[in-house]
N, C-alpha and C. Protein backbone atom coordinates (compact mmCIF):
# COMPACT_ATOMS: atom_id res chain seq x y z
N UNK A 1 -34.74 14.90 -39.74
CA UNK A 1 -35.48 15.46 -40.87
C UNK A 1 -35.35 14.53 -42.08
N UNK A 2 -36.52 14.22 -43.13
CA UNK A 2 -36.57 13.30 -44.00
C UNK A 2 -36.52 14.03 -44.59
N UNK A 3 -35.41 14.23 -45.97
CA UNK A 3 -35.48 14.58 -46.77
C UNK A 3 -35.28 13.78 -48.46
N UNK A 4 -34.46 12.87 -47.95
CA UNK A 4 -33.66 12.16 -49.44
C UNK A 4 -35.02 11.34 -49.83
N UNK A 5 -34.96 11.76 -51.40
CA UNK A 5 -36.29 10.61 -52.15
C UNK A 5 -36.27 9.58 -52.15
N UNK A 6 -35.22 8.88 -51.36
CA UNK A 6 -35.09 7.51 -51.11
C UNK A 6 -35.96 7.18 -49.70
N UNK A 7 -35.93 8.02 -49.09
CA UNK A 7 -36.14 7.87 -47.52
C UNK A 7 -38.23 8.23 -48.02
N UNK A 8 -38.39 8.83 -48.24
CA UNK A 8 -39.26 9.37 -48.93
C UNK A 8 -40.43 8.14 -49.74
N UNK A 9 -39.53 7.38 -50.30
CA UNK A 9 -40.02 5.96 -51.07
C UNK A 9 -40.49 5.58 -49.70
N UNK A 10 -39.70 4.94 -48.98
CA UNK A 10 -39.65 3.88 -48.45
C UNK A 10 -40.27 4.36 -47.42
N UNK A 11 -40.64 5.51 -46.65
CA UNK A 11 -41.84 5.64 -45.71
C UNK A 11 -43.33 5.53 -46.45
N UNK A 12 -43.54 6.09 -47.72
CA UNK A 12 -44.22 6.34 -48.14
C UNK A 12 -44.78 4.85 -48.54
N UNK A 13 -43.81 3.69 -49.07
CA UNK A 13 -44.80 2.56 -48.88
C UNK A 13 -44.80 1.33 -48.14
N UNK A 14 -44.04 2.42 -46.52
CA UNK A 14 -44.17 1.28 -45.22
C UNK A 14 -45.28 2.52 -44.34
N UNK A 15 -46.17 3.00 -44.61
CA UNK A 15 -46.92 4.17 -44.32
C UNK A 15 -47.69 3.73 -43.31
N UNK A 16 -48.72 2.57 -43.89
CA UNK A 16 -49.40 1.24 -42.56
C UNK A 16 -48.71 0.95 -41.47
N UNK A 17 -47.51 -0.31 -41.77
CA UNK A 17 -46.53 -0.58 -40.83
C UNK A 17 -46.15 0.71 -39.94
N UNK A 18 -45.62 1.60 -40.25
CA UNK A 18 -45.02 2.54 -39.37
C UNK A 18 -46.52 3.10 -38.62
N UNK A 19 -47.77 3.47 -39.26
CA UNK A 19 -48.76 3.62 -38.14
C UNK A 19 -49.12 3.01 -37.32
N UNK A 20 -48.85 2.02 -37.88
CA UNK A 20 -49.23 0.36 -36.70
C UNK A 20 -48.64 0.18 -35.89
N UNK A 21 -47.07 0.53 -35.76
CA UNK A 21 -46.18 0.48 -35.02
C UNK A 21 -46.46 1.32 -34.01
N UNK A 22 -46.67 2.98 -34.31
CA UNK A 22 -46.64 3.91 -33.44
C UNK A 22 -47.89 3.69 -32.22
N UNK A 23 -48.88 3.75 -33.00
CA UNK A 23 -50.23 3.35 -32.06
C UNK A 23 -49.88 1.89 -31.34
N UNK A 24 -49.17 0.95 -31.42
CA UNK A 24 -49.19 -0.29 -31.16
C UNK A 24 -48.16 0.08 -29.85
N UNK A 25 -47.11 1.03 -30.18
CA UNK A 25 -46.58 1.14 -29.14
C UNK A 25 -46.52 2.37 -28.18
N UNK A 26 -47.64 3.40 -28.96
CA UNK A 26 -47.74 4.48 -27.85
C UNK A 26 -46.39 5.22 -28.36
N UNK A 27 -45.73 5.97 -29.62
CA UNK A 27 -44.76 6.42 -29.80
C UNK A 27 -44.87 7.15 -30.61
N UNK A 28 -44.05 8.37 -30.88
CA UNK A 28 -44.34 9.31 -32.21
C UNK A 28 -44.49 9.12 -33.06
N UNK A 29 -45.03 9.23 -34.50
CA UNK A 29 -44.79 8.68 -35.87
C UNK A 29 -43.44 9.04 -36.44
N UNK A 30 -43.10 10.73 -35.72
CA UNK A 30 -41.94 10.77 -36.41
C UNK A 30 -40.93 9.96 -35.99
N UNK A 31 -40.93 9.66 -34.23
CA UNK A 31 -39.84 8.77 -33.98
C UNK A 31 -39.55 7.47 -34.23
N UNK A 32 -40.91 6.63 -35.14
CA UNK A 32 -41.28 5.32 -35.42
C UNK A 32 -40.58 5.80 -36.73
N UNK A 33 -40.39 6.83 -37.64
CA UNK A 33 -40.22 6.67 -39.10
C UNK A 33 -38.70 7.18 -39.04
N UNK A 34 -38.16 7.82 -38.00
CA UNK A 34 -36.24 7.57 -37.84
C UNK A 34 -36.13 6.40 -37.40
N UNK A 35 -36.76 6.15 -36.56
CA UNK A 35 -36.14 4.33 -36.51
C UNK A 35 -35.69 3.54 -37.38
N UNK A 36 -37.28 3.25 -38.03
CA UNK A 36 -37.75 2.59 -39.15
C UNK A 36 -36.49 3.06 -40.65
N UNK A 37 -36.13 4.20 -41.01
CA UNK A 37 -35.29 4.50 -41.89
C UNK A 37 -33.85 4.09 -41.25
N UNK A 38 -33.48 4.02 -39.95
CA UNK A 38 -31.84 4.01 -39.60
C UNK A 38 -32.18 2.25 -39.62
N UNK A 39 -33.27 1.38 -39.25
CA UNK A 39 -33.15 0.28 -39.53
C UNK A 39 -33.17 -0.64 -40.66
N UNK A 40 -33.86 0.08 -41.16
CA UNK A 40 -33.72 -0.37 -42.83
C UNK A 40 -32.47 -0.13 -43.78
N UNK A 41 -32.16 0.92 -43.36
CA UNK A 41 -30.66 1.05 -43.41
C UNK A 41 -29.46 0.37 -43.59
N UNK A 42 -29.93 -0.18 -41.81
CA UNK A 42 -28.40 -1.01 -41.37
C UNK A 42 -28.67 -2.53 -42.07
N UNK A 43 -29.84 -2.90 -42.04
CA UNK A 43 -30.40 -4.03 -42.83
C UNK A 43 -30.18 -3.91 -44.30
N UNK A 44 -30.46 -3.35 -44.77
CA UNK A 44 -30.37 -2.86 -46.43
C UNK A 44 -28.57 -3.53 -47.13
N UNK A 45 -27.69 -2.40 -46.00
CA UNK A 45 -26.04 -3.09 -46.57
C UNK A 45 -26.04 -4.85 -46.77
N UNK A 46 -26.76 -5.58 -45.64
CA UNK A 46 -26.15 -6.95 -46.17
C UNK A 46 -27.22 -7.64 -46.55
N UNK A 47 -28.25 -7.23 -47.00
CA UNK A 47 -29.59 -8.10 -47.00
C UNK A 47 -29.16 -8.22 -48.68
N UNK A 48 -29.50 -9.68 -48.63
CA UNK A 48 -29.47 -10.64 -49.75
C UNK A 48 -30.48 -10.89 -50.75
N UNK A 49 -31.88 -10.46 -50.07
CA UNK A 49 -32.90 -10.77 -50.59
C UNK A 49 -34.03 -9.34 -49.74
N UNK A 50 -33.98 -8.56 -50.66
CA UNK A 50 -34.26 -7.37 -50.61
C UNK A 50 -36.21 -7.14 -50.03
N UNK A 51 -36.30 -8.25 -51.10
CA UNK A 51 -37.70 -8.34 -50.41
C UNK A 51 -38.13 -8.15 -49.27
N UNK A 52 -37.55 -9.07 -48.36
CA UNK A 52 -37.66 -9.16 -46.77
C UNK A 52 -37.45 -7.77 -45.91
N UNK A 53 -37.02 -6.88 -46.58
CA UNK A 53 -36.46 -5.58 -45.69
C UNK A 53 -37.51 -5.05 -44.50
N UNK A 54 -38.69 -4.43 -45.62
CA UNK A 54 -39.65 -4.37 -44.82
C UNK A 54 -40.00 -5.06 -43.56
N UNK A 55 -39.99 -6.30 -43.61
CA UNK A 55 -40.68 -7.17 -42.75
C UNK A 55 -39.66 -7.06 -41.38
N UNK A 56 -37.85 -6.84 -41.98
CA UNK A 56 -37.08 -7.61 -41.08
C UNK A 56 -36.85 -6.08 -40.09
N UNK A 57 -37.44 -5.05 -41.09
CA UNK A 57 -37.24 -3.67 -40.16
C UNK A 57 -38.14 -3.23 -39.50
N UNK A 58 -39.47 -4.37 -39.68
CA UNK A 58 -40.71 -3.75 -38.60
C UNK A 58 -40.10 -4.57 -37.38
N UNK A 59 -40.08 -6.21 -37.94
CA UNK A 59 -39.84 -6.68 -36.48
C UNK A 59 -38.61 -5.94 -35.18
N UNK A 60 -37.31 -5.52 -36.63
CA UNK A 60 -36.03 -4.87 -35.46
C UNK A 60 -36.78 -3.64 -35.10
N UNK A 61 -37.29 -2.77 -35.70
CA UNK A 61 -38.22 -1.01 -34.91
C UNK A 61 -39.14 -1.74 -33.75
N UNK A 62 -39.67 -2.99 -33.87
CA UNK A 62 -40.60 -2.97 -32.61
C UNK A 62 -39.81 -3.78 -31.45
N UNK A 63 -39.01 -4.48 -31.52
CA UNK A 63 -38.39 -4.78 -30.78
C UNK A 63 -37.47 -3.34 -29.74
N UNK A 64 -36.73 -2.91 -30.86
CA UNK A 64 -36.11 -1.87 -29.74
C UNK A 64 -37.72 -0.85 -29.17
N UNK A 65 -38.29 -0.76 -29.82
CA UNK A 65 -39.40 0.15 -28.94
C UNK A 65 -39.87 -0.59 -27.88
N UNK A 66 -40.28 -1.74 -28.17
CA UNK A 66 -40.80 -2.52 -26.83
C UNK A 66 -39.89 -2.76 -25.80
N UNK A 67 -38.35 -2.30 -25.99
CA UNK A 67 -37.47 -2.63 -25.28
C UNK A 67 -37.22 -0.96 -24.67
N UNK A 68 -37.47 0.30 -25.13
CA UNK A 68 -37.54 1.18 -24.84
C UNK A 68 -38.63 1.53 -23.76
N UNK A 69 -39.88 0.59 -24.27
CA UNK A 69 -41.26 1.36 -23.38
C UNK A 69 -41.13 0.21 -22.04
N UNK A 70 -40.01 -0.70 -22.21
CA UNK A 70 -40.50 -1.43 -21.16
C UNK A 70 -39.24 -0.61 -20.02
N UNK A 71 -38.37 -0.29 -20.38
CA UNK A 71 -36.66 0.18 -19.34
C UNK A 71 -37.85 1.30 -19.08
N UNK A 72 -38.85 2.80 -19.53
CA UNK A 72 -39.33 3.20 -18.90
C UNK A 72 -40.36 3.12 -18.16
N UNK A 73 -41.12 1.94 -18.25
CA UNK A 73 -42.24 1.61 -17.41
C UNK A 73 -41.10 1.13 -16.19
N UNK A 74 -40.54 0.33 -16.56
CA UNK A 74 -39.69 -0.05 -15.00
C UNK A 74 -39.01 1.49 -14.19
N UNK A 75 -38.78 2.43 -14.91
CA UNK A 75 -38.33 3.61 -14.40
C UNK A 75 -39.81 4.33 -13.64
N UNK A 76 -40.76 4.59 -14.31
CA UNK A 76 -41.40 4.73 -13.76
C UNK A 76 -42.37 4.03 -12.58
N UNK A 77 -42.08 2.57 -12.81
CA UNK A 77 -42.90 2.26 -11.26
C UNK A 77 -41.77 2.16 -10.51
N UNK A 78 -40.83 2.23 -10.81
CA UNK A 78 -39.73 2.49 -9.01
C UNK A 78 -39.57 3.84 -8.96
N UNK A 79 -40.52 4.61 -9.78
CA UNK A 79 -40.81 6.18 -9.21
C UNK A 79 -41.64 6.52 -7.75
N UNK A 80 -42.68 5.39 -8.13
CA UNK A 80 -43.71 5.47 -7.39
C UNK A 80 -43.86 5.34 -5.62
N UNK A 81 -42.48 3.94 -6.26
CA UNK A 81 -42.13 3.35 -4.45
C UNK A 81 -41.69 4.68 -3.70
């Protein structure tokens, strides 16, 4: 659940990115925008140059999703065999 006005900011003006993400990878919006907040997050403590956050938390959210949709596509075609 999103509640803090911080969390709130920062979906509100990664709003694109996080739709882009979800449709791009076939995934919830809500589960693209917990990602997206626990990654920005863990990025946020040591990031030096704040600017970049955005950018460095789409690439880490699509990475683990593409790494998520791919362990279940492999689950599902050795369903099939």
């Amino acid at each position: 659940m999103i509640n803090d006005s911080l969390d709130v900011k920062i979906l509100s003006q990664e709003q694109w990115s996080i739709e882009l993400l979800s449709r791009e990878t076939d995934t919830a919006i809500a589960k693209v925008q917990e990602m997206f907040l626990a990654e920005y997050k863990k990025l946020a403590m040591n990031a030096h140059i704040k600017s970049y956050l955005p950018l460095l938390t789409c690439h880490s959210v699509r990475v683990l999703l593409d790494a998520q949709n791919a362990a279940s596509d492999g689950v599902s075609e050795h369903e099939d065999l």
